[in-house]
C-alpha atoms as a PDB file:
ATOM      1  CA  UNK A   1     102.700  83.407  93.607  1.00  0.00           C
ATOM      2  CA  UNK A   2      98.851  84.416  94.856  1.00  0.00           C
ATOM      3  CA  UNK A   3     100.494  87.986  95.014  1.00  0.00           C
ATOM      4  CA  UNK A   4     101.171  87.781  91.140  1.00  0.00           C
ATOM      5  CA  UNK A   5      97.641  86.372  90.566  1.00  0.00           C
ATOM      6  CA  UNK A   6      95.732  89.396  92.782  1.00  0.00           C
ATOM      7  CA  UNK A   7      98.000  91.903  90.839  1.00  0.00           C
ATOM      8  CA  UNK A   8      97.217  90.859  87.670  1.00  0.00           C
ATOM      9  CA  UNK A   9      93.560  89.782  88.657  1.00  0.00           C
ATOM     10  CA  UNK A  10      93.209  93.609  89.841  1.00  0.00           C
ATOM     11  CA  UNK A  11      94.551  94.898  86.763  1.00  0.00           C
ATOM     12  CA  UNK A  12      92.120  92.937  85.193  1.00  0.00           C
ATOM     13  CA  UNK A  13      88.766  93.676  86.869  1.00  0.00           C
ATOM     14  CA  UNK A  14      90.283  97.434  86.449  1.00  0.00           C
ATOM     15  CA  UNK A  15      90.544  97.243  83.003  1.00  0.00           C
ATOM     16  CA  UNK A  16      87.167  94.735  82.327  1.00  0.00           C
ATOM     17  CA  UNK A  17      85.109  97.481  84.539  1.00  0.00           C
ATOM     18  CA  UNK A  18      86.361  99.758  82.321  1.00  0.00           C
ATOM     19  CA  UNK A  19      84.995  98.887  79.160  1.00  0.00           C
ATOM     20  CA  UNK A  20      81.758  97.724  80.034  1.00  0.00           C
ATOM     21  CA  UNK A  21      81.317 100.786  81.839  1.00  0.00           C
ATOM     22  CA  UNK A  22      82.152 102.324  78.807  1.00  0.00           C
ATOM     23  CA  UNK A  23      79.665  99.750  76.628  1.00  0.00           C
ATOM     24  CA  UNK A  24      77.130 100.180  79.471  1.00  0.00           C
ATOM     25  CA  UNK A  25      76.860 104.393  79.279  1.00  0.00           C
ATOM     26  CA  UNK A  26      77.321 104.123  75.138  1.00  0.00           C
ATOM     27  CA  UNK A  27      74.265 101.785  75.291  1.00  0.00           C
ATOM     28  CA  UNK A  28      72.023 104.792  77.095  1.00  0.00           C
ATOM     29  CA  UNK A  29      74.124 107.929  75.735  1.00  0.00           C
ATOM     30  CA  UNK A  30      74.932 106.932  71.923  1.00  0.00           C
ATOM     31  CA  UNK A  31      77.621 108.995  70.527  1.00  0.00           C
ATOM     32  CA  UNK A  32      78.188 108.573  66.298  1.00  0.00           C
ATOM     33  CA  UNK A  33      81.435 110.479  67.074  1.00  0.00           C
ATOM     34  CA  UNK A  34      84.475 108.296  68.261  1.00  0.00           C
ATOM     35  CA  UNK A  35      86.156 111.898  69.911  1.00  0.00           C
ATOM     36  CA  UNK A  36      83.381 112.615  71.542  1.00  0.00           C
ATOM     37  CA  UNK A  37      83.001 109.333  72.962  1.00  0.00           C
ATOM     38  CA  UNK A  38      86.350 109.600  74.748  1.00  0.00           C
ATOM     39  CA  UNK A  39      85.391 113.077  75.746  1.00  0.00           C
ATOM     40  CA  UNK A  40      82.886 111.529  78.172  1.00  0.00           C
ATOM     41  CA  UNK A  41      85.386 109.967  80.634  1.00  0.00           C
ATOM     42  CA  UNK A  42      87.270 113.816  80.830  1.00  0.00           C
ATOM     43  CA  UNK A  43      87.155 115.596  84.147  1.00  0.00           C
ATOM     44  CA  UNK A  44      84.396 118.563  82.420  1.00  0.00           C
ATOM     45  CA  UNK A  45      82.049 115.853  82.652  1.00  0.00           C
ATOM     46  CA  UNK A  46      81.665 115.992  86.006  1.00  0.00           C
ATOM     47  CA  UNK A  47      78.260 114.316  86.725  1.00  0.00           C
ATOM     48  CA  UNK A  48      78.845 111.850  84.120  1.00  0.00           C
ATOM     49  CA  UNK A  49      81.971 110.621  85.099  1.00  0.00           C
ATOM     50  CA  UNK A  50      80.373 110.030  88.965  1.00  0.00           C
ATOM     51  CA  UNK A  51      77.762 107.973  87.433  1.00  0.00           C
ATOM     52  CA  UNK A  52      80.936 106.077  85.559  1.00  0.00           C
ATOM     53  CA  UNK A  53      82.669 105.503  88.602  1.00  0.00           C
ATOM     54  CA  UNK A  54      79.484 103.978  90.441  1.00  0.00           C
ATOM     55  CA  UNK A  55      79.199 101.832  87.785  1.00  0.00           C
ATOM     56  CA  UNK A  56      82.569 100.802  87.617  1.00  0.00           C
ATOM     57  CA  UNK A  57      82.734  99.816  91.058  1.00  0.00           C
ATOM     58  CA  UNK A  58      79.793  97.916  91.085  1.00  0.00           C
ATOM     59  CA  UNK A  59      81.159  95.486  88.279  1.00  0.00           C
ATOM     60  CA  UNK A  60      84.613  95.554  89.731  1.00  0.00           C
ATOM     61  CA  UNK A  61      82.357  94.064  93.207  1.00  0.00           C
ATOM     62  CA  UNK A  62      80.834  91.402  91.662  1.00  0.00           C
ATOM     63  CA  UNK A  63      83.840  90.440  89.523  1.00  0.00           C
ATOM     64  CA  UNK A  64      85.546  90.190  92.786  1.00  0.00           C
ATOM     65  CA  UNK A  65      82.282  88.487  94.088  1.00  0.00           C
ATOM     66  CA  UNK A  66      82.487  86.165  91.100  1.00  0.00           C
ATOM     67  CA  UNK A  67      86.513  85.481  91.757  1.00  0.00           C
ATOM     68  CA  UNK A  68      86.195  84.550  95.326  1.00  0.00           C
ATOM     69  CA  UNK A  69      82.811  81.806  94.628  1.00  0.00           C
ATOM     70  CA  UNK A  70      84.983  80.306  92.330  1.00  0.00           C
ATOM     71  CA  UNK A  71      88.174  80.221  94.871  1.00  0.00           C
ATOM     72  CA  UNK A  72      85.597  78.809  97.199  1.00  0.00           C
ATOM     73  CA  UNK A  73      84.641  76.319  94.777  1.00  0.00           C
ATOM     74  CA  UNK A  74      87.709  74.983  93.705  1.00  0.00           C
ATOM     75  CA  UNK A  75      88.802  74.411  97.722  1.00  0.00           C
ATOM     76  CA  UNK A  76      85.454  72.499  98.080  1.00  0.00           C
ATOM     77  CA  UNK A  77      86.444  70.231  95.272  1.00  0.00           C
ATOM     78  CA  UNK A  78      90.203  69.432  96.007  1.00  0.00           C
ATOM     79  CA  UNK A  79      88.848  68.431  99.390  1.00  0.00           C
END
């Protein structure tokens, strides 16, 4: 069962880092065109798509941060 729940959690933070990566690099690099907005996350983009993956892991850290407090949490209270 916790197996299930860190698979799907992981899929999760994946997917969550994803998009506000995505929100977070549209906020400083505003594109009107939805094709070219996709086009950022292609492999040309080279120094852009390093700056995505730093950001992505960062997020993905303190979601996992945020996961475990909460785990931590919810032990201290069923005590």
């Amino acid at each position: 069962m916790i197996s299930w729940w860190e698979g799907l959690y992981g899929w999760l933070v994946n997917i969550l880092s994803l998009i506000i990566a995505f929100g977070i690099i549209m906020l400083f690099l505003p594109s009107p065109d939805l094709f070219n907005l996709f086009s950022l996350f292609k492999i040309q983009a080279q120094p852009l798509l390093i700056v995505q993956t730093i950001i992505r892991v960062i997020i993905a850290a303190y979601l996992y941060q945020f996961e475990y407090l909460v785990h931590q949490r919810l032990i201290a209270a069923g005590r």
